[in-house]
Protein backbone atom coordinates (compact mmCIF):
# COMPACT_ATOMS: atom_id res chain seq x y z
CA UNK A 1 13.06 89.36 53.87
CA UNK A 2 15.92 88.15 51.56
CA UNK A 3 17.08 92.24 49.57
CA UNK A 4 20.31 90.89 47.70
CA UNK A 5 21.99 87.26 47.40
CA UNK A 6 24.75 85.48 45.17
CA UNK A 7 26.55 82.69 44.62
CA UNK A 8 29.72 83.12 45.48
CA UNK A 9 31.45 79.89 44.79
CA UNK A 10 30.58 76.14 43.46
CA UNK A 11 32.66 72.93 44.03
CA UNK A 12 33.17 74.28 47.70
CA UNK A 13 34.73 71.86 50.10
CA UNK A 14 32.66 70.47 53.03
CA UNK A 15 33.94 72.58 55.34
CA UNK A 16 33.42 75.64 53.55
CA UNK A 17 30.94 77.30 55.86
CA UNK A 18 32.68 75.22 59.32
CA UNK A 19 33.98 78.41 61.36
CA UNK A 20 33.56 81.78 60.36
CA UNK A 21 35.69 84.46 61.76
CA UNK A 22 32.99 86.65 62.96
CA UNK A 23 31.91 86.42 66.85
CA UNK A 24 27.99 85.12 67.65
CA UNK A 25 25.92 87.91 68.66
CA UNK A 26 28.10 90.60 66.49
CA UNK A 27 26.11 92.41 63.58
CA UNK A 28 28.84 91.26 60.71
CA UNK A 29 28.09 87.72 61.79
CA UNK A 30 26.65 85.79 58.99
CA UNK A 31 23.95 83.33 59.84
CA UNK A 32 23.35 79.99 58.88
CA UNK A 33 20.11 77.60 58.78
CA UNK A 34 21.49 75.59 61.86
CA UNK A 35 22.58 78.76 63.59
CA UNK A 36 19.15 80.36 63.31
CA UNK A 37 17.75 77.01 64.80
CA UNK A 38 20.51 76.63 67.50
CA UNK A 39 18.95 80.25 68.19
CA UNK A 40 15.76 79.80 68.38
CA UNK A 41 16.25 76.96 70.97
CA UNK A 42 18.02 78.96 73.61
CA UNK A 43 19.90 82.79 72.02
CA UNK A 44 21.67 82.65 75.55
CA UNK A 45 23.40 78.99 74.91
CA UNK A 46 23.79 79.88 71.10
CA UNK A 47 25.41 83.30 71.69
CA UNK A 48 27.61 82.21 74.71
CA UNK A 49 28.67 78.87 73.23
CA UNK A 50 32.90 79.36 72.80
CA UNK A 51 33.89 78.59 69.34
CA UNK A 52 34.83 75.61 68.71
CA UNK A 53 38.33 74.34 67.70
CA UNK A 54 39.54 73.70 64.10
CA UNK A 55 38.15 69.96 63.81
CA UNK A 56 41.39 67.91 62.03
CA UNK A 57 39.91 64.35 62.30
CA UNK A 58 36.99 64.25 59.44
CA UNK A 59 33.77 62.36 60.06
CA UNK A 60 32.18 60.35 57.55
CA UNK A 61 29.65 62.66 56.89
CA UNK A 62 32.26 64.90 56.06
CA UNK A 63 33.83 62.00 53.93
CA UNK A 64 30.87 61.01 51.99
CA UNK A 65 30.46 64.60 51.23
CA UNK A 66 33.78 64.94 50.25
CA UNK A 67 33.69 61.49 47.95
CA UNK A 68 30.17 61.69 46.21
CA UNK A 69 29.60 65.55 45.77
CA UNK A 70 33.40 67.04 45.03
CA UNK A 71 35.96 64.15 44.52
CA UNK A 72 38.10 65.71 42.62
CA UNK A 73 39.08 68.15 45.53
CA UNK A 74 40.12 64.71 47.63
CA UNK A 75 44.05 65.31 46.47
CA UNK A 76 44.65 68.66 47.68
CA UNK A 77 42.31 68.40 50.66
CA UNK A 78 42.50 65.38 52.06
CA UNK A 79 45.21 62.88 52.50
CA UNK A 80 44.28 58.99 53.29
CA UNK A 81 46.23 57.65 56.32
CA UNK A 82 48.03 54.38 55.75
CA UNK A 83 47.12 51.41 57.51
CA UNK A 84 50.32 50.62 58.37
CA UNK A 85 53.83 51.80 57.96
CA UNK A 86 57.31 50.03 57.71
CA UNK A 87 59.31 50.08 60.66
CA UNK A 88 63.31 49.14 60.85
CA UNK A 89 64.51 47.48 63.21
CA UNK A 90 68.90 46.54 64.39
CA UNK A 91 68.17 42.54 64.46
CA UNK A 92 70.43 39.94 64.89
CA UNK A 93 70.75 37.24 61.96
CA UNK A 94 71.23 34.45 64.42
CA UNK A 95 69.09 34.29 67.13
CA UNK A 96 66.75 37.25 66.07
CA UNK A 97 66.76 39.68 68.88
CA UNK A 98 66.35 43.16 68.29
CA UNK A 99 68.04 46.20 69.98
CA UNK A 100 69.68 49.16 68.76
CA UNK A 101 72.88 48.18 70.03
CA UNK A 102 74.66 47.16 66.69
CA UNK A 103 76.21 43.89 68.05
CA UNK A 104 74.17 41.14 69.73
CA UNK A 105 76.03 40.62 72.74
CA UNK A 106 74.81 36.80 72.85
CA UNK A 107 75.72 35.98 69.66
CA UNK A 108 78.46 37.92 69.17
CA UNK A 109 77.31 39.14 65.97
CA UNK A 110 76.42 42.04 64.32
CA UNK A 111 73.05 42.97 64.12
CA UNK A 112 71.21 43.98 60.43
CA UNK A 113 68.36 46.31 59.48
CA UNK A 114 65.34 44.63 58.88
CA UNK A 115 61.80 46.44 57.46
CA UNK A 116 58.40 45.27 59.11
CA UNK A 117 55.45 46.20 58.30
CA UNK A 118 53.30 47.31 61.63
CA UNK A 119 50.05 48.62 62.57
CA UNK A 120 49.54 52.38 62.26
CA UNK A 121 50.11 54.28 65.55
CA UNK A 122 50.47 57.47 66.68
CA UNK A 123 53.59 57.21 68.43
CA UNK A 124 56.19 55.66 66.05
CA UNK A 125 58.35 58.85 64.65
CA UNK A 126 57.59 57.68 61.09
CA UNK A 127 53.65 58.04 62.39
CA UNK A 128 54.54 61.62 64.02
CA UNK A 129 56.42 62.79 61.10
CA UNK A 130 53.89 61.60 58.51
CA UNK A 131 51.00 63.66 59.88
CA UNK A 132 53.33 66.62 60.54
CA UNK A 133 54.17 66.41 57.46
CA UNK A 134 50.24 66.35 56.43
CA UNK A 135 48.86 68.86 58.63
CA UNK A 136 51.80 71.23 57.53
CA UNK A 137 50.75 71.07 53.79
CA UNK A 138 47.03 72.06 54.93
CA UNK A 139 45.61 68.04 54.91
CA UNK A 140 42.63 66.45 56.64
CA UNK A 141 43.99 63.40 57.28
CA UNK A 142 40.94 60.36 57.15
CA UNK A 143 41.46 56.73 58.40
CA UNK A 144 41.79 54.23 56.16
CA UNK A 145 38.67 52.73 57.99
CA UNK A 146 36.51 55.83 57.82
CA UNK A 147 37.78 56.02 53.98
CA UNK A 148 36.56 52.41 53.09
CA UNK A 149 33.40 53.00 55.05
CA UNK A 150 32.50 56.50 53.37
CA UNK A 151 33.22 54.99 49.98
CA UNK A 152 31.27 51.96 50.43
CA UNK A 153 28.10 54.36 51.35
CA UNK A 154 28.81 56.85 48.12
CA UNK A 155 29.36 53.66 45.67
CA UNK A 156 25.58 53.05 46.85
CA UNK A 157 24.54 56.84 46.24
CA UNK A 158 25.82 56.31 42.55
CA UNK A 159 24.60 53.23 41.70
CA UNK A 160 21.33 54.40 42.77
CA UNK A 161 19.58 55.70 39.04
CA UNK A 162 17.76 58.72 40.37
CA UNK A 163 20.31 59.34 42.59
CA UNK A 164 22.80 59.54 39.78
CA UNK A 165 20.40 61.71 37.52
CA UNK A 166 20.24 64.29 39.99
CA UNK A 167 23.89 64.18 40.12
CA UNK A 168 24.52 64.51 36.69
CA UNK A 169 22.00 67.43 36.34
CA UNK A 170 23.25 69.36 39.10
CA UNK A 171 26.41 71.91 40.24
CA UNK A 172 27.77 70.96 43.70
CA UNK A 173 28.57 72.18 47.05
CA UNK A 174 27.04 76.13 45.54
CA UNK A 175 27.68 78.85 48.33
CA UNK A 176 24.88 81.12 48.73
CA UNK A 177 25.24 84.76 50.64
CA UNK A 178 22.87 86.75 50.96
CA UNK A 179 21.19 89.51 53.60
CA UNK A 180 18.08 89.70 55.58
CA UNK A 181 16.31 93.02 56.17
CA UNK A 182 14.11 93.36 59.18
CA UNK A 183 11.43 95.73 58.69
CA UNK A 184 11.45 96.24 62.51
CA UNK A 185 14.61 96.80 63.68
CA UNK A 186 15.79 97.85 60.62
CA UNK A 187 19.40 95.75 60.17
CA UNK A 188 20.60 93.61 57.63
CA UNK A 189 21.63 90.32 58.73
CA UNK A 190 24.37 88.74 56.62
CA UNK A 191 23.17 85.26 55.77
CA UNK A 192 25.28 81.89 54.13
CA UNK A 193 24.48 77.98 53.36
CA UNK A 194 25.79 75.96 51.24
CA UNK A 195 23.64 73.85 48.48
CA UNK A 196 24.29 69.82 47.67
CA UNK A 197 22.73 70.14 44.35
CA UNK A 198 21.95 72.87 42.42
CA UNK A 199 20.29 71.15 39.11
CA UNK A 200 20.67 73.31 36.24
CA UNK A 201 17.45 75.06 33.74
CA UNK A 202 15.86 72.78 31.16
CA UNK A 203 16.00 68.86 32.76
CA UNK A 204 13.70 66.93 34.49
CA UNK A 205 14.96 67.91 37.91
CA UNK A 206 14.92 71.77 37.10
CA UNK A 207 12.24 72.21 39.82
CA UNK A 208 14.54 71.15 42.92
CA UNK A 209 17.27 71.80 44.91
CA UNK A 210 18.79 68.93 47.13
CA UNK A 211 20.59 68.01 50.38
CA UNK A 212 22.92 65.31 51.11
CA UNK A 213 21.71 63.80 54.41
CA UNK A 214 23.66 61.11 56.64
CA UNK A 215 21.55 59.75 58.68
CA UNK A 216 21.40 56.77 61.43
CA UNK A 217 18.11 55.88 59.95
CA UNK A 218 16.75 56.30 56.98
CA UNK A 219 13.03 54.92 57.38
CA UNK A 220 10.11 57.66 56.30
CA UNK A 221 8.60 57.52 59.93
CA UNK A 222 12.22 57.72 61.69
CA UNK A 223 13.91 60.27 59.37
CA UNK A 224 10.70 62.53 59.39
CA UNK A 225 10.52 63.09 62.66
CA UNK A 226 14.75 63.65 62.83
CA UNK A 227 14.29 65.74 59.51
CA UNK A 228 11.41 67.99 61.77
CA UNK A 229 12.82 67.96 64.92
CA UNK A 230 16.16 69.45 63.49
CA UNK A 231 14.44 71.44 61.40
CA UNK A 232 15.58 70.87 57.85
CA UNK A 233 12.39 72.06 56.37
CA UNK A 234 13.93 75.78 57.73
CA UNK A 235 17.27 75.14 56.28
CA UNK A 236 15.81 74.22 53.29
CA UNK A 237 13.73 77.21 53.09
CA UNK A 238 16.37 79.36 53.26
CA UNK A 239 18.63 77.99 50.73
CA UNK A 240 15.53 78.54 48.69
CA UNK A 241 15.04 81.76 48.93
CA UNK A 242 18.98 82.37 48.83
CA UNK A 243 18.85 80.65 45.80
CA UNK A 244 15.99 82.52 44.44
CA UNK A 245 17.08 85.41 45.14
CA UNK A 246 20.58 85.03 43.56
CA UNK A 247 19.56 83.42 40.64
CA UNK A 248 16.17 84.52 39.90
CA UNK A 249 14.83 81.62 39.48
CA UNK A 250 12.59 79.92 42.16
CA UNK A 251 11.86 76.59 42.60
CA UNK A 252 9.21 74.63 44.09
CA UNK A 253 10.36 71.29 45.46
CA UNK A 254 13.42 70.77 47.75
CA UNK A 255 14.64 66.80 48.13
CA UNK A 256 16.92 65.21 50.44
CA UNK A 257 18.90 62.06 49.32
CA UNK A 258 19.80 59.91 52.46
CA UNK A 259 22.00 57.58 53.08
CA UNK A 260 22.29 55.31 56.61
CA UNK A 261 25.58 56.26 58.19
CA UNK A 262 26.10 51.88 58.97
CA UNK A 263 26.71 48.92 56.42
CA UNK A 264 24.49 48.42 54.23
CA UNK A 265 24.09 52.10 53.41
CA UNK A 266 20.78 52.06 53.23
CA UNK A 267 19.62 55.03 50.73
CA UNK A 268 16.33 57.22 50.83
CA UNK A 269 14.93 60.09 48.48
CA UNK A 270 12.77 62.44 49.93
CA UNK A 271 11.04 65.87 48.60
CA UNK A 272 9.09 68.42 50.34
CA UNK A 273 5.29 68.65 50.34
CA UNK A 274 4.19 72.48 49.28
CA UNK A 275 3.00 73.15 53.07
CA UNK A 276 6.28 72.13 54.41
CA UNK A 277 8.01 74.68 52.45
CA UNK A 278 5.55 76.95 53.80
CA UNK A 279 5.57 75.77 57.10
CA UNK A 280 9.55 76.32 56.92
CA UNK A 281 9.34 79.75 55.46
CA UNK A 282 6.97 80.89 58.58
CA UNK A 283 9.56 79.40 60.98
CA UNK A 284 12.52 81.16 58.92
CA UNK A 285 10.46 84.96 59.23
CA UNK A 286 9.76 84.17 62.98
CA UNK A 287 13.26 83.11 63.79
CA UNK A 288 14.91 86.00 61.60
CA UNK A 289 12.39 88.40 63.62
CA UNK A 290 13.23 87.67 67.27
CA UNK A 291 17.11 87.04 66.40
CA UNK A 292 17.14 90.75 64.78
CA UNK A 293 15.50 91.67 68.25
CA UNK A 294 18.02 89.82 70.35
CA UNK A 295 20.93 91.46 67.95
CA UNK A 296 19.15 95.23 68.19
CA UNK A 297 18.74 95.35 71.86
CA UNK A 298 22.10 93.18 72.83
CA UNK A 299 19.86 91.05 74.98
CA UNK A 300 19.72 86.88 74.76
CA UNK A 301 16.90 85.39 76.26
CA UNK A 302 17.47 82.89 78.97
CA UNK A 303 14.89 79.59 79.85
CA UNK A 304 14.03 81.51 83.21
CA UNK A 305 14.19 85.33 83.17
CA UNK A 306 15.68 86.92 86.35
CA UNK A 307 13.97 89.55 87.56
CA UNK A 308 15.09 90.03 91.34
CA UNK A 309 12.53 89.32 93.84
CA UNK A 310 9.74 88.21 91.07
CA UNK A 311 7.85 84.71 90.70
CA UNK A 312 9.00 84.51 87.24
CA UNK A 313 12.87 84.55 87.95
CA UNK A 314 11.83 80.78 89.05
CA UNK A 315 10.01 78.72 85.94
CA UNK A 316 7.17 76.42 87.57
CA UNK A 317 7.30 72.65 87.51
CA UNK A 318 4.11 71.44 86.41
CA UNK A 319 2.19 67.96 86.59
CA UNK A 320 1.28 67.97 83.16
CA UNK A 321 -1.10 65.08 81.87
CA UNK A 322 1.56 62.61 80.18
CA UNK A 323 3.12 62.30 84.32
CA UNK A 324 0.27 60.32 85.38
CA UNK A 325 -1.44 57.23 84.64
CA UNK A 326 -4.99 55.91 85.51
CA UNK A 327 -5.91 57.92 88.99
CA UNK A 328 -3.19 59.82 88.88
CA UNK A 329 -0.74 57.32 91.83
CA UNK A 330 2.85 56.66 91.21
CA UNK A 331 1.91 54.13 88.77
CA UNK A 332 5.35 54.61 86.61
CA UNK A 333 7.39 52.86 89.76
CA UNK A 334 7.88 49.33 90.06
CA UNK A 335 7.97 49.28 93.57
CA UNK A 336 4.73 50.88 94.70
CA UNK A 337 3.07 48.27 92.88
CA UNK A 338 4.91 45.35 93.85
CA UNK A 339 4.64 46.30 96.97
CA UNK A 340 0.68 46.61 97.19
CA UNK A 341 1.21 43.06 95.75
CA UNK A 342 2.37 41.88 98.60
CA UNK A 343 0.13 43.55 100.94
CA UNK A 344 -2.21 41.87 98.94
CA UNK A 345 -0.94 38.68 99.61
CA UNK A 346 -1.14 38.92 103.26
């Protein structure tokens, strides 16, 4: 269970939880929701996976983040690359070559500098020395495409009413620690998330907390199944019960607002049932349980456990139900049945 949590900061960038210091699998390291699930699919990929390099190019998830939660952080964050940028060329007035010899040899003439503008690339030294020049001042440098097409999708999360009243209500981007006690093993797991909205006491959305979800589709059917698959419903247990615990002050519902990562944008608003909350909850204690286990005894669970000269060091392969159709023939290849086709036929 959750013993002590805070808030530690609001108005966090989107990358404030990206990399933390701390190594998988050490006791200091603090936990998030999509850790613990990452965990609970395979501890030996999740512990072994090398951590991953600093990530310069933003996403758009990142963007829209960035744009609709915390805009006012774009300046000194993030930096907009140009679309294009003006190149100088030596040309010669006459018959309009360019070189950087300063005298056109077939005209006899000397040559002028002329400004173009010309598609962004990385190669041109203007290009090379412009994002230097960013990534020395401690910018994320975003596309001028990925900018338009972030914006586009947030301009549709705030002309959306409820949308917006949640917005208004709430504080942004909150950063929740906390620590995890298990009864068992006795060690307290350092925990972290970080909260889209946070609306404040006394309005009509005083019940919730909220996620910001990008999503490739946004249909209840689709983005259900996604949303349970990932497991959001555990994430969004524990930044209850962070939150709770921080603030004092639990609340019931958790929503998601979604919007489609493609033109048009297309928006959703979804909020948790009471038994999904529970349902997450149960997940969270099981997964906190066996990960305290895996941390106490230094041990990460495989798929196939190898115990030398046992059965079990080899998982079996077995013809489950869904392999078979009808009587139970290779009905799922084309050829067996064309084939008995033609036999058929003769």
């Amino acid at each position: 269970m959750i013993t002590s949590a805070t808030i530690t900061a609001t108005d966090a960038p989107p990358t404030a939880l990206a990399l933390p210091e701390q190594t998988r699998g050490a006791l200091d390291y603090p936990l998030d929701g999509w850790d613990l699930i990452d965990f609970g699919r395979s501890p030996d990929r999740w512990v072994n996976t090398p951590k991953p390099e600093k990530e310069d190019k933003p996403d758009f998830a990142e963007v829209v983040r960035l744009l609709h939660l915390t805009p006012h952080l774009a300046p000194s964050h993030y930096i907009q690359r140009p679309a294009t940028y003006q190149a100088m060329f030596m040309t010669c007035p006459i018959c309009g070559s360019s070189s950087s010899a300063k005298v056109c040899r077939t005209c006899n003439t000397a040559r002028a500098n002329v400004t173009e503008q010309k598609p962004w690339t990385g190669t041109a030294k203007y290009c090379v020395a412009w994002t230097q020049d960013a990534l020395r001042r401690g910018l994320r440098i975003v596309s001028e495409g990925e900018w338009e097409k972030a914006s586009l999708a947030v301009a549709r999360l705030n002309a959306d009413s409820e949308i917006a009243d949640l917005h208004q209500q709430s504080s942004h981007q909150v950063v929740l620690t906390g620590v995890w006690h298990d009864p068992v093993t006795k060690l307290d797991i350092p925990l972290r998330s970080l909260l889209a909205y946070a609306p404040s006491g006394g309005q009509s959305h005083d019940d919730k907390l909220g996620s910001l979800s990008i999503t490739r589709d946004a249909s209840p059917t689709y983005w259900a199944a996604s949303a349970y698959s990932r497991g959001q419903h555990i994430v969004a247990a524990l930044k209850h019960d962070l939150y709770a615990a921080a603030t004092h002050d639990p609340r019931p519902t958790h929503v998601w607002v979604i919007v489609e990562r493609d033109a048009p944008h297309i928006l959703g608003r979804r909020r948790t049932t009471p038994e999904m909350l529970v349902a997450g909850r149960k997940a969270l204690e099981d997964l906190m349980g066996a990960y305290a286990q895996c941390l106490k005894s230094g041990k990460w669970p495989a798929f196939d456990p190898c115990i030398p000269g046992a059965p079990e060091s080899w998982g079996q392969f077995h013809l489950e139900p869904w392999m078979t159709q009808g009587d139970g023939r290779a009905q799922l290849y084309f050829g067996v049945t064309a084939a008995n086709g033609l036999y058929a036929r003769n």
